[in-house]
C-alpha atoms as a PDB file:
ATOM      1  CA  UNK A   1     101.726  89.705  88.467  1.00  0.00           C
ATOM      2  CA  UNK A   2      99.505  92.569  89.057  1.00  0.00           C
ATOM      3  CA  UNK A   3     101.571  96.360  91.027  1.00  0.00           C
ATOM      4  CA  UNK A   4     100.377  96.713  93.534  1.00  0.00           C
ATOM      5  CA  UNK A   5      98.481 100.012  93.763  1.00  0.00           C
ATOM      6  CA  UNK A   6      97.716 101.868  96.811  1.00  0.00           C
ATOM      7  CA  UNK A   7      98.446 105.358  98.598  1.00  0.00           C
ATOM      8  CA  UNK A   8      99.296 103.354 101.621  1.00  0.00           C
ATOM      9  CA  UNK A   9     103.235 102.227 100.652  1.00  0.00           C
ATOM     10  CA  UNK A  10     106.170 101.368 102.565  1.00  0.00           C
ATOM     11  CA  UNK A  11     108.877 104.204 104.081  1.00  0.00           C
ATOM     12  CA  UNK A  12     111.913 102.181 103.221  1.00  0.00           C
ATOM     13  CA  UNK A  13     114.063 101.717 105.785  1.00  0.00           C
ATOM     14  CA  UNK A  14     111.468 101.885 108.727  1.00  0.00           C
ATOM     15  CA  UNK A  15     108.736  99.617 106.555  1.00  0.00           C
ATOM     16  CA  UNK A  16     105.937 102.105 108.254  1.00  0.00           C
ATOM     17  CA  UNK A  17     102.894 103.688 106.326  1.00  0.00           C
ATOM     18  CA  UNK A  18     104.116 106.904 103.976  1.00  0.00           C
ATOM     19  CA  UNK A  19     100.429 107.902 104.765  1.00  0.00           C
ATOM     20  CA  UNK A  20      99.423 106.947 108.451  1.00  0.00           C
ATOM     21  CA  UNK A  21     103.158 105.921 109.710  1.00  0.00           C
ATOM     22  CA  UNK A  22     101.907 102.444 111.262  1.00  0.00           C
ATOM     23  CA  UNK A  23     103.454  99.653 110.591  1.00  0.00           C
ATOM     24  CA  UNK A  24     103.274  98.769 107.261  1.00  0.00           C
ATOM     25  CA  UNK A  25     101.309  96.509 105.390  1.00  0.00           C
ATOM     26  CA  UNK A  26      98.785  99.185 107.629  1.00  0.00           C
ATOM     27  CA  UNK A  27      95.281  98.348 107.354  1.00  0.00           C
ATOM     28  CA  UNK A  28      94.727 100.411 104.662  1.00  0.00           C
ATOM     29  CA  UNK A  29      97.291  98.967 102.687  1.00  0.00           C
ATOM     30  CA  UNK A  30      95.971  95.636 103.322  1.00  0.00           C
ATOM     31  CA  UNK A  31      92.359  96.129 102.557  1.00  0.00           C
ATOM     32  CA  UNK A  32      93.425  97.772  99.116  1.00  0.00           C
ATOM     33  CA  UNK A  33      95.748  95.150  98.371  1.00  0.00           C
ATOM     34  CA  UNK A  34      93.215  92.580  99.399  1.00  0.00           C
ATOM     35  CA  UNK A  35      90.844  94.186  96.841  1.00  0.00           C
ATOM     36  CA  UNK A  36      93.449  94.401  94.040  1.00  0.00           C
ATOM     37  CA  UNK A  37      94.271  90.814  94.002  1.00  0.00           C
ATOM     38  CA  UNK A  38      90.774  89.660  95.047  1.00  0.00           C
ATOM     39  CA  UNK A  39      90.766  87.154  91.908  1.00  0.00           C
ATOM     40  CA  UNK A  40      94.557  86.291  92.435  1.00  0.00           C
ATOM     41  CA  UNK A  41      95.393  85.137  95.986  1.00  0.00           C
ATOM     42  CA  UNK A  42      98.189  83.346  94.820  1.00  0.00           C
ATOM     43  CA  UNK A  43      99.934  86.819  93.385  1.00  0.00           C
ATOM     44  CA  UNK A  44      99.276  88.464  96.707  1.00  0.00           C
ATOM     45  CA  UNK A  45     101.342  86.126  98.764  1.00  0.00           C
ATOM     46  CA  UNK A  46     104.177  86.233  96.035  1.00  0.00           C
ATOM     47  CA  UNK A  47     104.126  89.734  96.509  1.00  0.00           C
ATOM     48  CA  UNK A  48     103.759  90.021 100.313  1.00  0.00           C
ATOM     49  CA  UNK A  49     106.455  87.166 100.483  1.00  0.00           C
ATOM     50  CA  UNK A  50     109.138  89.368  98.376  1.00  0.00           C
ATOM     51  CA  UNK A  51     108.489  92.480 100.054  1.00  0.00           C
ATOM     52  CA  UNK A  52     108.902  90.593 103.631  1.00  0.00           C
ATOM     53  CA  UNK A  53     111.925  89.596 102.178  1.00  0.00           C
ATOM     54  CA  UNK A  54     112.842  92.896 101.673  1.00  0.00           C
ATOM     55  CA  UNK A  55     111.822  94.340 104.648  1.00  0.00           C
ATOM     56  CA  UNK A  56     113.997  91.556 106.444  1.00  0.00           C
ATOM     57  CA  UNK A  57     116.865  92.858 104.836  1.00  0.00           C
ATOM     58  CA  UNK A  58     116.385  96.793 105.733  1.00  0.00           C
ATOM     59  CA  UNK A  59     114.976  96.054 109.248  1.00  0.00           C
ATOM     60  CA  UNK A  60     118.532  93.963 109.905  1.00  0.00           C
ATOM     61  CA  UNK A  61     120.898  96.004 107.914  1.00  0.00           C
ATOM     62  CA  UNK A  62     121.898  97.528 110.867  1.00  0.00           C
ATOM     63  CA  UNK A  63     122.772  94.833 112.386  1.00  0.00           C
ATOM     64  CA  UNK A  64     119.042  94.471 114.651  1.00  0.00           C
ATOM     65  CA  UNK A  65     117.809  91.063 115.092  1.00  0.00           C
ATOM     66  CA  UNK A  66     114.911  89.841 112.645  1.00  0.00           C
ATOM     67  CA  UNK A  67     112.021  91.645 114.072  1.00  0.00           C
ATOM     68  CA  UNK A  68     109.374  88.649 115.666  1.00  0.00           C
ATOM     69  CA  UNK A  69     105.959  90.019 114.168  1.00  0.00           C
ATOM     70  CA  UNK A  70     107.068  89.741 110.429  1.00  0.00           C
ATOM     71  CA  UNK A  71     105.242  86.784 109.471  1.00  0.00           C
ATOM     72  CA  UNK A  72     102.214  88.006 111.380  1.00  0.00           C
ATOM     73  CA  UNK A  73     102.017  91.508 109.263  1.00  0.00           C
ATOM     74  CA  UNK A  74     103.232  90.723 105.984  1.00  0.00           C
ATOM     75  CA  UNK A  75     101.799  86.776 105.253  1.00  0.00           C
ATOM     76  CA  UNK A  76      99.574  85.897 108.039  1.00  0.00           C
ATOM     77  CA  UNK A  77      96.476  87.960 106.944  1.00  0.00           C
ATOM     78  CA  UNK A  78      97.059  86.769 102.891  1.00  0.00           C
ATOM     79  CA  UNK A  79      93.744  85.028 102.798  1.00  0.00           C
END
């Protein structure tokens, strides 16, 4: 699987933008990573998937419900 390489990465708890602070995968981050795994969709939705996963787990550590619009910023724009 390729890393993922982009300025545009994930301030872990709060899964915004280190760079832009909006939400993150930000647009940015999303047309890089879009780029990066042009020639391996597949990979990019592994990836997306595991860091969703992730993100579940921070955004709900503190006991918060499973933020709604997960699906729609991490796996919904995986082409």
């Amino acid at each position: 699987m390729l890393v993922p390489r982009t300025e545009h990465l994930p301030a872990r708890p709060s899964w915004d933008c280190l760079v832009c602070d909006r939400s993150w995968p930000c647009a940015n981050a999303k047309s890089d990573l879009a780029g990066q795994y042009e020639r391996f969709p597949a990979n990019l939705a592994i990836y997306m998937a595991s860091v969703m996963y992730d993100a579940v787990e921070d955004l709900t550590a503190t006991g918060e419900p499973t933020p709604a619009d997960l699906y729609e910023r991490f796996l919904a724009w995986v082409g």
